[in-house]
PDB file of N, CA and C in Angstrom:
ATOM      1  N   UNK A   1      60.123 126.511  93.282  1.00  0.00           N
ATOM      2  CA  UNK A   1      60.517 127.901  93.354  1.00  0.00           C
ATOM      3  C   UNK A   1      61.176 128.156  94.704  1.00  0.00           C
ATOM      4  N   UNK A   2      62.304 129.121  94.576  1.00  0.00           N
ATOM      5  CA  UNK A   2      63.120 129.247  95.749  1.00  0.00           C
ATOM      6  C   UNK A   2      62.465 130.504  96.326  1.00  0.00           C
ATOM      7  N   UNK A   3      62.144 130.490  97.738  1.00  0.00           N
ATOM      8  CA  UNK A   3      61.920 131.519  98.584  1.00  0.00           C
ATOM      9  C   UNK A   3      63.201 132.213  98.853  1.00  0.00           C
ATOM     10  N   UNK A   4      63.478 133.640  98.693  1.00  0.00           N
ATOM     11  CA  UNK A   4      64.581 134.386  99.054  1.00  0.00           C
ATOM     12  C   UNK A   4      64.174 135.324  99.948  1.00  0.00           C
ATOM     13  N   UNK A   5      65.113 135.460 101.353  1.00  0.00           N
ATOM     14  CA  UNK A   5      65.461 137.083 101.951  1.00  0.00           C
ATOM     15  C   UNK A   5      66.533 137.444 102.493  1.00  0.00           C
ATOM     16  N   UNK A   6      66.319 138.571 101.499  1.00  0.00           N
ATOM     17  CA  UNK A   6      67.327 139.854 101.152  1.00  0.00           C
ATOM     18  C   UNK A   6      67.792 140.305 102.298  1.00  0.00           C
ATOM     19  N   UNK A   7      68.863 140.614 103.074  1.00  0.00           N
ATOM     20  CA  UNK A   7      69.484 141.136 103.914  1.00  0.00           C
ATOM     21  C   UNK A   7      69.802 142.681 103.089  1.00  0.00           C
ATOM     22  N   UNK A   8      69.833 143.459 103.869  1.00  0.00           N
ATOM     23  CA  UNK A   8      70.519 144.342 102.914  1.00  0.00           C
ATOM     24  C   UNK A   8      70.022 144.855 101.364  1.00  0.00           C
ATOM     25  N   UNK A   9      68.663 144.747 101.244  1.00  0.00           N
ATOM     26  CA  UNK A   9      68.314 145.153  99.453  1.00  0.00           C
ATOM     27  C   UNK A   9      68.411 145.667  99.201  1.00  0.00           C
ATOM     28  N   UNK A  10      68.840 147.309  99.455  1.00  0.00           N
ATOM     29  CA  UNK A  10      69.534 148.658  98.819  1.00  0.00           C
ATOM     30  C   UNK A  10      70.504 149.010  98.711  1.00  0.00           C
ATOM     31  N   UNK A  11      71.596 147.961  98.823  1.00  0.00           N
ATOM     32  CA  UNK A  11      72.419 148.559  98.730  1.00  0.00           C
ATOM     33  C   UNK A  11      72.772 147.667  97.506  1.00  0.00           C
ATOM     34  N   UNK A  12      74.564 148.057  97.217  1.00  0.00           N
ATOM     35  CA  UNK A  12      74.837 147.514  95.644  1.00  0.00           C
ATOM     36  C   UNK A  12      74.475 145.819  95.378  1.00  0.00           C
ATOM     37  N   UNK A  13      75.027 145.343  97.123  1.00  0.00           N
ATOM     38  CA  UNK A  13      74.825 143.212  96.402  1.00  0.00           C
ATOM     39  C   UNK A  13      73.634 143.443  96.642  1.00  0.00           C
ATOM     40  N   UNK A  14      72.724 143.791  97.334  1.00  0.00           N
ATOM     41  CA  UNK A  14      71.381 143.604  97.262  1.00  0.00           C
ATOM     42  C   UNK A  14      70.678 143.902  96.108  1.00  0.00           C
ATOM     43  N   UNK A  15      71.048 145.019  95.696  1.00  0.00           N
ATOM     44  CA  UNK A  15      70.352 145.399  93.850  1.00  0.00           C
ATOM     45  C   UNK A  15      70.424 143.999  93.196  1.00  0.00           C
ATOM     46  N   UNK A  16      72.181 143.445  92.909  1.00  0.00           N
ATOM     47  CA  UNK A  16      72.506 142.773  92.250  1.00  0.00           C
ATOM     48  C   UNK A  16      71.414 141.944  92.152  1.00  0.00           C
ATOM     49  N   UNK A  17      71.212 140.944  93.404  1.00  0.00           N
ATOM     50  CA  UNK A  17      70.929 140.165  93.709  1.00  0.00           C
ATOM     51  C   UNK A  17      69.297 140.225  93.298  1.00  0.00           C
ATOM     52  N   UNK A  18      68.820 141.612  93.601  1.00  0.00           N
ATOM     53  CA  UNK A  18      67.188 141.718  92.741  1.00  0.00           C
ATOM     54  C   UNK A  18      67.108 141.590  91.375  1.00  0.00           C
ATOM     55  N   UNK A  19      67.960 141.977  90.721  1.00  0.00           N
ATOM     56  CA  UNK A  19      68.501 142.100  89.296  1.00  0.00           C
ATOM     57  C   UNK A  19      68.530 140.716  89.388  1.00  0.00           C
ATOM     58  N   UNK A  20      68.784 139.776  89.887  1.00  0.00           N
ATOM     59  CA  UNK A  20      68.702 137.932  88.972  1.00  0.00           C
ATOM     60  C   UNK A  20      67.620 137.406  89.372  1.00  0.00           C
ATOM     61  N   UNK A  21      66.627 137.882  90.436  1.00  0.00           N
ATOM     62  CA  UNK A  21      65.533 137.471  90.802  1.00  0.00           C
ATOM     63  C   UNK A  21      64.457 137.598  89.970  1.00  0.00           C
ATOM     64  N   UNK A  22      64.836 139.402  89.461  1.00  0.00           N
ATOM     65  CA  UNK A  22      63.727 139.754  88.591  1.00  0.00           C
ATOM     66  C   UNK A  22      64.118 139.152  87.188  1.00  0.00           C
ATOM     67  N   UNK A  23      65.090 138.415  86.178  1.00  0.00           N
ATOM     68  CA  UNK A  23      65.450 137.689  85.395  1.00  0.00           C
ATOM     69  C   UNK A  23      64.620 136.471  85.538  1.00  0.00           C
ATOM     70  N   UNK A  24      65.092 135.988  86.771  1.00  0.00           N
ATOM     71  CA  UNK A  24      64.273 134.284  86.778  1.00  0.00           C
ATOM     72  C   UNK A  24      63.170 134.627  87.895  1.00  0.00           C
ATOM     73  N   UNK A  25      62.067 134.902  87.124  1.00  0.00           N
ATOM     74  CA  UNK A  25      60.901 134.777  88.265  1.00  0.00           C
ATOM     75  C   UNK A  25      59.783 133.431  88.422  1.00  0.00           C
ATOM     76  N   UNK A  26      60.298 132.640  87.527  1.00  0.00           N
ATOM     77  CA  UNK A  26      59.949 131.280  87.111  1.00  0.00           C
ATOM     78  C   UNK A  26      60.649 130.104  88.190  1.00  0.00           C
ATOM     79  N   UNK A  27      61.935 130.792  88.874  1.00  0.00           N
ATOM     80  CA  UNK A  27      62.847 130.280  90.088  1.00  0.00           C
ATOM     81  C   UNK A  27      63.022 130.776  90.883  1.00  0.00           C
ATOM     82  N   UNK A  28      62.784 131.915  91.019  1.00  0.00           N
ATOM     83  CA  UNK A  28      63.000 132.878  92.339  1.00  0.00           C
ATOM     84  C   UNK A  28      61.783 133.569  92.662  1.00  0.00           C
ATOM     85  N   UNK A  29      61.393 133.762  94.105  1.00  0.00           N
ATOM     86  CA  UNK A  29      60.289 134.702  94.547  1.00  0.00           C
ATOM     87  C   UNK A  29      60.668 135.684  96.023  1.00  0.00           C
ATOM     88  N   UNK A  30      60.448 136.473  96.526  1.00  0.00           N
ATOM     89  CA  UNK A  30      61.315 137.209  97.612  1.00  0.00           C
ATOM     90  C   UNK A  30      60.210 137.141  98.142  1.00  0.00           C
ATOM     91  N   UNK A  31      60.595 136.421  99.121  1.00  0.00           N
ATOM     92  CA  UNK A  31      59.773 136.053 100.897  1.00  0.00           C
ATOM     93  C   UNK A  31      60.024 137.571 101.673  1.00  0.00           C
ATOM     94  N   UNK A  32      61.296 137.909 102.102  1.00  0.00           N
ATOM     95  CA  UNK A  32      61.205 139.193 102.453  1.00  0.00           C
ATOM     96  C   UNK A  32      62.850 140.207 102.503  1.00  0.00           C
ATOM     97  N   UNK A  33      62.354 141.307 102.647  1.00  0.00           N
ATOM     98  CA  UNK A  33      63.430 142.649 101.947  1.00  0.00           C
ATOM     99  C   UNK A  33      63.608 143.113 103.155  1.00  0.00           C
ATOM    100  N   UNK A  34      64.908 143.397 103.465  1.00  0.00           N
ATOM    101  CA  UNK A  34      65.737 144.002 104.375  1.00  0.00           C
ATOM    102  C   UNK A  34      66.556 145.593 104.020  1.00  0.00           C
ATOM    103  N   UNK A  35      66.758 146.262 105.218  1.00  0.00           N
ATOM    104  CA  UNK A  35      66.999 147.656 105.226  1.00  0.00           C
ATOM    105  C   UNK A  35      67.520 148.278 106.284  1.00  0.00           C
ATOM    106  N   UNK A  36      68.584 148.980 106.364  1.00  0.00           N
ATOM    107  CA  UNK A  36      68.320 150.393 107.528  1.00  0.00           C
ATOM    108  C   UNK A  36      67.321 151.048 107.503  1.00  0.00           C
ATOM    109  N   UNK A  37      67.488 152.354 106.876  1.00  0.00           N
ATOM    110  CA  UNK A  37      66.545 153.327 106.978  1.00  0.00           C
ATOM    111  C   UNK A  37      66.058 153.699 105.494  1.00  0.00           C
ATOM    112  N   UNK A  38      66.224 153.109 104.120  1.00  0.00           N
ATOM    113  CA  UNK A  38      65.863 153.308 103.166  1.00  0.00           C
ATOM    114  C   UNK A  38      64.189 153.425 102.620  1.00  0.00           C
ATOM    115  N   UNK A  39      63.225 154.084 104.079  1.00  0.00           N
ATOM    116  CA  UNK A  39      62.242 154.098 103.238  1.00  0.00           C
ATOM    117  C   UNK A  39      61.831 154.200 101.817  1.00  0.00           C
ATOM    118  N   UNK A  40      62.128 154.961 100.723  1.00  0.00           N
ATOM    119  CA  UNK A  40      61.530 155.533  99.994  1.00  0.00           C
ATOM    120  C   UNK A  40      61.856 154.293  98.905  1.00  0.00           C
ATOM    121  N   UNK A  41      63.487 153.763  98.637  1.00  0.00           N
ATOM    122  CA  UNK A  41      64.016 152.851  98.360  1.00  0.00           C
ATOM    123  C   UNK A  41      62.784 151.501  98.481  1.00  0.00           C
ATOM    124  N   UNK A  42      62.550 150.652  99.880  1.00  0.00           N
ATOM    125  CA  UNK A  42      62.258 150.182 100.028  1.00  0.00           C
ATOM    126  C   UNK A  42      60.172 149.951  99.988  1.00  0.00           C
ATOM    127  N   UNK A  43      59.964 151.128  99.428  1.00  0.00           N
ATOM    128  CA  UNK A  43      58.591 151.130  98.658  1.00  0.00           C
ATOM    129  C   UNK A  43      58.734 150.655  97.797  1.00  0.00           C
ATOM    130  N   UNK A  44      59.536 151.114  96.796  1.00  0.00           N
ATOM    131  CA  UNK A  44      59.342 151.167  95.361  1.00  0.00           C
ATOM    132  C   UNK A  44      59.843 149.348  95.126  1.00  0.00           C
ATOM    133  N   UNK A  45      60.717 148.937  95.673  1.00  0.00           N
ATOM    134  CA  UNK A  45      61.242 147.199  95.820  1.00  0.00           C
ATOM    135  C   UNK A  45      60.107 146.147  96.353  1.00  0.00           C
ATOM    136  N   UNK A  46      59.318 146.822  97.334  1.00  0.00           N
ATOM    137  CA  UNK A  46      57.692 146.357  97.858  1.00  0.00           C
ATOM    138  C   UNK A  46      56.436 145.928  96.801  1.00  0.00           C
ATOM    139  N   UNK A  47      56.621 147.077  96.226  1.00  0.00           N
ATOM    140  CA  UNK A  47      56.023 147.744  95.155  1.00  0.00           C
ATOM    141  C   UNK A  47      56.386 146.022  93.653  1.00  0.00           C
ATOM    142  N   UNK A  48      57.206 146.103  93.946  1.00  0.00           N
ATOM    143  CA  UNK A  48      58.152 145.386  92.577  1.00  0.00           C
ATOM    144  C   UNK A  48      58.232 143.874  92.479  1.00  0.00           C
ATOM    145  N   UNK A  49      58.520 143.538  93.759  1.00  0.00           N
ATOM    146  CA  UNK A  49      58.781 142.395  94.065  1.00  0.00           C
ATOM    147  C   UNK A  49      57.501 141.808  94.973  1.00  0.00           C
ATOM    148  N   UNK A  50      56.921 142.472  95.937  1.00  0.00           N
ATOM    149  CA  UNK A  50      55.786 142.076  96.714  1.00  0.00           C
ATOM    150  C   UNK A  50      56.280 140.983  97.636  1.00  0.00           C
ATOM    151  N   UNK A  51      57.185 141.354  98.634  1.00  0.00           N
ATOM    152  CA  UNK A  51      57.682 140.335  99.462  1.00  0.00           C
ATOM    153  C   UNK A  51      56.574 139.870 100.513  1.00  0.00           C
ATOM    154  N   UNK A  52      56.633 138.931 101.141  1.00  0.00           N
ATOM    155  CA  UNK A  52      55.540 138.720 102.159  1.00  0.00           C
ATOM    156  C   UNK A  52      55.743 139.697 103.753  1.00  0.00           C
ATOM    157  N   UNK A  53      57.042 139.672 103.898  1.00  0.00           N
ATOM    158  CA  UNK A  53      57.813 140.808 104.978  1.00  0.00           C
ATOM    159  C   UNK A  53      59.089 141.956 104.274  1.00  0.00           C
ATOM    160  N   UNK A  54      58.621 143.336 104.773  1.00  0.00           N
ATOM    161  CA  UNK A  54      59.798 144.152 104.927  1.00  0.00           C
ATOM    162  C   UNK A  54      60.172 144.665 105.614  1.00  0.00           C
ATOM    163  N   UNK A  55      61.124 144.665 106.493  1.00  0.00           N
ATOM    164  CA  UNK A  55      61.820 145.071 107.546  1.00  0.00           C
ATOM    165  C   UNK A  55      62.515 146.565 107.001  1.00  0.00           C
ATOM    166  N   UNK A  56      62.652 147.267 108.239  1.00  0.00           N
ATOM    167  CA  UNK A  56      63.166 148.301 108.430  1.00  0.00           C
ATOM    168  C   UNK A  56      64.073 148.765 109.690  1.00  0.00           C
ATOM    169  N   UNK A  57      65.396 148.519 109.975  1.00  0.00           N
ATOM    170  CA  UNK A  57      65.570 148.695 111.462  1.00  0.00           C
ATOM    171  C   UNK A  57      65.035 149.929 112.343  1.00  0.00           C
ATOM    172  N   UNK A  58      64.869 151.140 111.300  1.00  0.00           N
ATOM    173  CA  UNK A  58      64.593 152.142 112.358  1.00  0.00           C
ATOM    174  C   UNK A  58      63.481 151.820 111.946  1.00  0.00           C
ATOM    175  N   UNK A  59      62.565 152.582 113.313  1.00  0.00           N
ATOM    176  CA  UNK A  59      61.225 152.194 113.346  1.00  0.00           C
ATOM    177  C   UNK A  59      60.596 153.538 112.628  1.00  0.00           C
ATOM    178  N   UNK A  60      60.893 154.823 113.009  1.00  0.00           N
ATOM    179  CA  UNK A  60      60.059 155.536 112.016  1.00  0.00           C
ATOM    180  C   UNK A  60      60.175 155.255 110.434  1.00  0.00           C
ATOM    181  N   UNK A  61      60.726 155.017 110.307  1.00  0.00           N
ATOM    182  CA  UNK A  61      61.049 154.426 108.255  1.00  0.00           C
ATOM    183  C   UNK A  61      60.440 153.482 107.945  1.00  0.00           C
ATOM    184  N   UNK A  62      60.348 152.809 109.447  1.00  0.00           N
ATOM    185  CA  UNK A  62      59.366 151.739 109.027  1.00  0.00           C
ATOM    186  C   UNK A  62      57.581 151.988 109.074  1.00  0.00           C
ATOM    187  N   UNK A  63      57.579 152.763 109.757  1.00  0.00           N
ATOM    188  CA  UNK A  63      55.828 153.399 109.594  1.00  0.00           C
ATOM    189  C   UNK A  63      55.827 154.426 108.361  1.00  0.00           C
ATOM    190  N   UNK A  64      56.904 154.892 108.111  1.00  0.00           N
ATOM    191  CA  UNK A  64      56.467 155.296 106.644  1.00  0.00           C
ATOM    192  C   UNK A  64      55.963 154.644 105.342  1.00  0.00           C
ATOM    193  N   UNK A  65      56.962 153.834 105.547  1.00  0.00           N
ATOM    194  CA  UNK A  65      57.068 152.306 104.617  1.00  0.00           C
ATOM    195  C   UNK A  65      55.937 151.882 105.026  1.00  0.00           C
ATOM    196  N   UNK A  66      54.906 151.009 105.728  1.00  0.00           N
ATOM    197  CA  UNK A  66      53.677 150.840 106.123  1.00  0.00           C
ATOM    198  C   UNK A  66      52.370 151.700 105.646  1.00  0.00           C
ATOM    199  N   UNK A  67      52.895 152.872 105.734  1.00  0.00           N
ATOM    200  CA  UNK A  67      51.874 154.031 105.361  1.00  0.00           C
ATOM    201  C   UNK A  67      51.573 153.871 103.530  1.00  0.00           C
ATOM    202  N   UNK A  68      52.594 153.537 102.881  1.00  0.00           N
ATOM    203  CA  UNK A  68      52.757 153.657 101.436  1.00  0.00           C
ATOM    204  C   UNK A  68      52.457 152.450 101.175  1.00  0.00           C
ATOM    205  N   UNK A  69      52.667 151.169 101.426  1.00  0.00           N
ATOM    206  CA  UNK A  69      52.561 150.040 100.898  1.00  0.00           C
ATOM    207  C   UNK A  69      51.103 148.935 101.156  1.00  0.00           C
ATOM    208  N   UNK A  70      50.804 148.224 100.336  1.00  0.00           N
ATOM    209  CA  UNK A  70      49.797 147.263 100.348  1.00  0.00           C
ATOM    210  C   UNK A  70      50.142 146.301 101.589  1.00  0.00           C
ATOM    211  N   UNK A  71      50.041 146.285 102.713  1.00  0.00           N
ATOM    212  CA  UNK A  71      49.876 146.037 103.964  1.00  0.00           C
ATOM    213  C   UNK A  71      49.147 144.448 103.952  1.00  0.00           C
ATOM    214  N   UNK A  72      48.388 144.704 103.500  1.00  0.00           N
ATOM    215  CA  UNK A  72      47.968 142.834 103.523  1.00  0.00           C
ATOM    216  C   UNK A  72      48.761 141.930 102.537  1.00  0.00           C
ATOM    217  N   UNK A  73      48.995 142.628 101.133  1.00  0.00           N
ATOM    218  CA  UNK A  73      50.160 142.131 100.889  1.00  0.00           C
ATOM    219  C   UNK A  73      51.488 141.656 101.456  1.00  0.00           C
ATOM    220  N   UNK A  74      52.133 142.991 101.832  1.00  0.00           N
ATOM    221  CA  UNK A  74      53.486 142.718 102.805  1.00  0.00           C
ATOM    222  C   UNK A  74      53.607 143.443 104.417  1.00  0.00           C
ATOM    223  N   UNK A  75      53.639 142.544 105.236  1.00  0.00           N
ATOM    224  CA  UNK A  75      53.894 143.080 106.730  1.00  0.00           C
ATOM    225  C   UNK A  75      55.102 143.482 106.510  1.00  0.00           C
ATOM    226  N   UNK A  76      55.116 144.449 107.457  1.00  0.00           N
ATOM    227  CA  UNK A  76      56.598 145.570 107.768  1.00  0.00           C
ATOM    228  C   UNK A  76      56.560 145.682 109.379  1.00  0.00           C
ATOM    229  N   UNK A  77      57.966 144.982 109.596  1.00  0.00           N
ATOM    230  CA  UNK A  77      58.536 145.001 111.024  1.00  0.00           C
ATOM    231  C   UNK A  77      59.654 145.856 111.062  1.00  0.00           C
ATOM    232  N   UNK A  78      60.300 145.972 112.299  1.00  0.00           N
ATOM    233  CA  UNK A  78      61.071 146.894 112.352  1.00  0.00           C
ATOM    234  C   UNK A  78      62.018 146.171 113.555  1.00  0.00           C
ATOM    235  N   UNK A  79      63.176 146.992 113.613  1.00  0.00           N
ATOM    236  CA  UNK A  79      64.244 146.739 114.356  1.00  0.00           C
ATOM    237  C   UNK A  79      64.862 145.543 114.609  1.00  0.00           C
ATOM    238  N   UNK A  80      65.512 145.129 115.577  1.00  0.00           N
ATOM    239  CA  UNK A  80      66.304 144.363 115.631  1.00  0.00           C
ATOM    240  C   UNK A  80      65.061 142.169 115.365  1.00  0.00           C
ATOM    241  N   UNK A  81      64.109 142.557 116.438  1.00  0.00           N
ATOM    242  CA  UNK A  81      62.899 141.786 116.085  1.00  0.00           C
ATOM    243  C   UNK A  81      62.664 141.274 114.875  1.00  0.00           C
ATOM    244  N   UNK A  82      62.486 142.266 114.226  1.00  0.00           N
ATOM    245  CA  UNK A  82      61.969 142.082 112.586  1.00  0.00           C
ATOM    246  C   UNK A  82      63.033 141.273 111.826  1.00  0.00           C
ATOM    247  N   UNK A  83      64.156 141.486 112.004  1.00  0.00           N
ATOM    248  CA  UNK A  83      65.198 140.861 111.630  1.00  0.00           C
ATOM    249  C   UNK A  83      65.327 139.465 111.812  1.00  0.00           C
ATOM    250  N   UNK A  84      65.237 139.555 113.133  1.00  0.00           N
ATOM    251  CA  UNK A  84      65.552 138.285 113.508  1.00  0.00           C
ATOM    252  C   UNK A  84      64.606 137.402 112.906  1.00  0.00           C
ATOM    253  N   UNK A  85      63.192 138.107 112.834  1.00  0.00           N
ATOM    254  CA  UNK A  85      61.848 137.222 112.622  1.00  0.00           C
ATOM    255  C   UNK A  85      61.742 136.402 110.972  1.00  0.00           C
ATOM    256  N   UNK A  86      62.732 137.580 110.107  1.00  0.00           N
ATOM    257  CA  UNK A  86      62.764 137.146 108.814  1.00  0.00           C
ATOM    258  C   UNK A  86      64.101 136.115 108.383  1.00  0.00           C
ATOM    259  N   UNK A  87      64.692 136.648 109.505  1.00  0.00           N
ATOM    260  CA  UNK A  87      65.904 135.637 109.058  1.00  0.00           C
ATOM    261  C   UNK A  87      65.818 134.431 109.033  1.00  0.00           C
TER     262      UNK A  87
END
């Protein structure tokens, strides 16, 4: 099984790109989900997929996102750090 992370998951290639993950979940699994500021977005993809990291660059979006999500499930970093850490 291939570990994937998403740069960018809200927006249109990033959908796409969840859209063939969630098809083959027998080959694909999402290590971790990337974002600007799409809290609300980036719950519901948490929620879906259960990445091991989700990043958020701004940091308040990202304590929102934290506040809503299963936390031992998926860590949520933020800013430029977080990025780098998942990349």
């Amino acid at each position: 099984m291939k570990q994937v992370t998403l740069l960018g998951a809200t927006g249109s290639i990033g959908q796409s790109t969840l859209d063939i993950i969630a098809r083959h979940p027998e080959r694909y699994a999402v290590y971790a989900l990337t974002a600007n500021t799409s809290d609300h977005a980036m719950i519901d993809l948490c929620r879906r997929f259960r990445p091991r990291f989700a990043v958020l660059c701004d940091p308040a979006s990202a304590q929102t996102l934290a506040a809503q999500i299963d936390r031992e499930q998926t860590q949520v970093l933020s800013g430029e750090a977080g990025l780098i850490e998942v990349a």
